[in-house]
C-alpha atoms as a PDB file:
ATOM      1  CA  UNK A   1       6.778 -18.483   0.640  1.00  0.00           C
ATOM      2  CA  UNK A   2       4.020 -21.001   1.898  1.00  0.00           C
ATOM      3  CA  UNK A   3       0.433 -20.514   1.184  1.00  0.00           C
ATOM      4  CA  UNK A   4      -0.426 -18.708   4.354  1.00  0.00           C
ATOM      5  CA  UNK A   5       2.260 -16.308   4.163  1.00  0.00           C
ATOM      6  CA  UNK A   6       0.961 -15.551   0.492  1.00  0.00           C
ATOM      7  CA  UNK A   7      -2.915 -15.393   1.406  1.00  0.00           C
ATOM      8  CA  UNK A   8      -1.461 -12.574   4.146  1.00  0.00           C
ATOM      9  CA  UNK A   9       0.365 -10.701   1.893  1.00  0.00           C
ATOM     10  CA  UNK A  10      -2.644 -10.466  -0.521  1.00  0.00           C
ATOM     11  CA  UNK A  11      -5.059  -9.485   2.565  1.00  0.00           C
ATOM     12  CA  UNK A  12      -2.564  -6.776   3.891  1.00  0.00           C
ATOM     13  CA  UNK A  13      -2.972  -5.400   0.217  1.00  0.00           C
ATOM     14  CA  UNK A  14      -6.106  -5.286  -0.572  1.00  0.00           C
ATOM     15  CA  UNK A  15      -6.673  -3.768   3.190  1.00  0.00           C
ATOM     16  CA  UNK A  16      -3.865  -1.186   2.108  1.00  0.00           C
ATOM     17  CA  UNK A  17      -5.343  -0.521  -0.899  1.00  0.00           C
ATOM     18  CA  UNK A  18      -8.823   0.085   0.170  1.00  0.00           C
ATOM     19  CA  UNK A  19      -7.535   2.188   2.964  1.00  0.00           C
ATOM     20  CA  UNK A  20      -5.241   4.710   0.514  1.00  0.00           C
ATOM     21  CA  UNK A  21      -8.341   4.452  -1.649  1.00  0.00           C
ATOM     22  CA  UNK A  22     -10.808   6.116   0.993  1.00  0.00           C
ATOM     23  CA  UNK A  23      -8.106   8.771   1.816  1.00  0.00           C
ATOM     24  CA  UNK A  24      -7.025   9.571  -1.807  1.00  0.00           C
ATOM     25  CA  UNK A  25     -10.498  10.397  -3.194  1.00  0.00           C
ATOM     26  CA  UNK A  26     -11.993   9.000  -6.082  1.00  0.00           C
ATOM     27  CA  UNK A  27      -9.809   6.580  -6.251  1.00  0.00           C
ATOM     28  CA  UNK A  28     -11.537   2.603  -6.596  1.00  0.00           C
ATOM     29  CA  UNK A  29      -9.968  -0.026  -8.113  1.00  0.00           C
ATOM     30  CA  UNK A  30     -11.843  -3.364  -7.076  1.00  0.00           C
ATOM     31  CA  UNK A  31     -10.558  -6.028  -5.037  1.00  0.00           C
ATOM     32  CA  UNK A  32      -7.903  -6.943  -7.586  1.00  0.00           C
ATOM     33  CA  UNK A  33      -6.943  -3.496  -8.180  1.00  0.00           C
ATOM     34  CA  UNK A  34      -6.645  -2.441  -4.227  1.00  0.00           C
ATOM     35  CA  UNK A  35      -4.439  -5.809  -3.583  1.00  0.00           C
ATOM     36  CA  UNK A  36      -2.145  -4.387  -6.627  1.00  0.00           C
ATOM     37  CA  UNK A  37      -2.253  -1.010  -5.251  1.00  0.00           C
ATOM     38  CA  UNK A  38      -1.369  -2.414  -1.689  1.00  0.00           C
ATOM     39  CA  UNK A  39       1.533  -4.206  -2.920  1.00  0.00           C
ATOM     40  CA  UNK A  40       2.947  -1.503  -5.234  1.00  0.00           C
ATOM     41  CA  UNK A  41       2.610   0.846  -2.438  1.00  0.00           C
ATOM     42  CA  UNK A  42       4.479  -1.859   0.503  1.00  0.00           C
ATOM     43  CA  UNK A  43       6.912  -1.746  -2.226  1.00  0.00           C
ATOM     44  CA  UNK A  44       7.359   1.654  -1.990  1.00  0.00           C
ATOM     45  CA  UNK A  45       6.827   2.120   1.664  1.00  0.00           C
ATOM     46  CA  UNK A  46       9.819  -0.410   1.877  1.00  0.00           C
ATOM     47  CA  UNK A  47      12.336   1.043  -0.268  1.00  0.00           C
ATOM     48  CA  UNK A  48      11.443   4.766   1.254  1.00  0.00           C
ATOM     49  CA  UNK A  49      10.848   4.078   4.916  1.00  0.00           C
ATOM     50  CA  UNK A  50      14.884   2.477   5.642  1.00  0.00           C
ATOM     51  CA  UNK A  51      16.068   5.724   3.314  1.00  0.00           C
ATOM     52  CA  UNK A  52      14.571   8.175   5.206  1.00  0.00           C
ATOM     53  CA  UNK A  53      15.329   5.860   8.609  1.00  0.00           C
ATOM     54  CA  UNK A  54      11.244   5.469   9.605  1.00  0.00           C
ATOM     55  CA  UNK A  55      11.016   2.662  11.268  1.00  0.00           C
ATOM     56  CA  UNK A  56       6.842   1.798  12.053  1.00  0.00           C
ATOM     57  CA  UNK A  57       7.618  -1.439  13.928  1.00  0.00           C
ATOM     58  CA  UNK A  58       6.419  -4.799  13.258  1.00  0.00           C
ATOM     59  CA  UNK A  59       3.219  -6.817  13.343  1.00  0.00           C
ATOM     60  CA  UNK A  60       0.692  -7.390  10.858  1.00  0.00           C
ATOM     61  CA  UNK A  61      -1.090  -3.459  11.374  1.00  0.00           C
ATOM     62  CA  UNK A  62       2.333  -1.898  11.030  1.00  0.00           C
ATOM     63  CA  UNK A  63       2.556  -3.956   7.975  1.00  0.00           C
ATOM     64  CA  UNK A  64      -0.841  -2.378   7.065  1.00  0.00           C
ATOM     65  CA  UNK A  65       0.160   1.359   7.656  1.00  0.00           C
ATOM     66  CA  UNK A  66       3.624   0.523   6.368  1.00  0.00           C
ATOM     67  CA  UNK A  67       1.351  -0.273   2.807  1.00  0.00           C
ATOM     68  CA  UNK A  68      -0.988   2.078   3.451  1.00  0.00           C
ATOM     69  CA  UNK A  69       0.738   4.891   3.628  1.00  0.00           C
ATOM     70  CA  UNK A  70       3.260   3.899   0.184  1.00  0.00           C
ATOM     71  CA  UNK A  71      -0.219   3.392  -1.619  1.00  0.00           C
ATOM     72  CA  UNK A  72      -1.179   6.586  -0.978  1.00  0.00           C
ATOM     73  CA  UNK A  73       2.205   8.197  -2.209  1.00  0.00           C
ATOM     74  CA  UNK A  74       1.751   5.893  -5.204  1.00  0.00           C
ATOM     75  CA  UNK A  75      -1.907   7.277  -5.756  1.00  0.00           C
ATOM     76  CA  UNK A  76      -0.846  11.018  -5.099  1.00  0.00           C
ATOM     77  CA  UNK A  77       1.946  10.368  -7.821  1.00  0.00           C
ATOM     78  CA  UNK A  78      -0.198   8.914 -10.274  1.00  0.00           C
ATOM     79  CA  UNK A  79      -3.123  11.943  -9.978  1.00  0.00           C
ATOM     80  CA  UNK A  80      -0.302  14.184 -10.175  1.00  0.00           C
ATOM     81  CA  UNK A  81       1.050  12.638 -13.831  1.00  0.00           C
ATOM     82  CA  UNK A  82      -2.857  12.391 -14.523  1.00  0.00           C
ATOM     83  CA  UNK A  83      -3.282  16.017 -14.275  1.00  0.00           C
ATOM     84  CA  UNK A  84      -0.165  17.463 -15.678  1.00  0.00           C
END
């Protein structure tokens, strides 16, 4: 992985991370937190998406909503353990 392949994945992150953040309320974790979040969640997104055959397409804001949208599963799943 070359240096501007990593500084991408760390922007698509944070990005991710800071979006699931505004849509999963009162959750902030900081620019450091929101990149971790953001790649957690792409992790996610990419071992759940080819299970359940979504396919979102390609380019960098698919790669976005692709992290996005496993962030937010990641920060529903962690207020649900929190509360129970």
């Amino acid at each position: 992985m070359g240096v501007e392949s990593l500084i991408v994945f760390l922007i698509i992150g944070a990005i991710a991370g800071w979006l699931a953040g505004l849509i999963v309320k009162g959750y902030g974790f900081g620019l450091l937190g929101n990149i971790v979040v953001g790649i957690v969640g792409a992790l996610i997104a990419g071992w759940l998406f080819p299970a359940l055959n979504i396919s979102l397409g390609s380019g960098i804001v698919a790669a976005i909503i692709h992290a996005a949208i496993g962030a937010i599963i990641l920060l529903v799943l962690i207020r649900l353990v929190k509360s129970a």
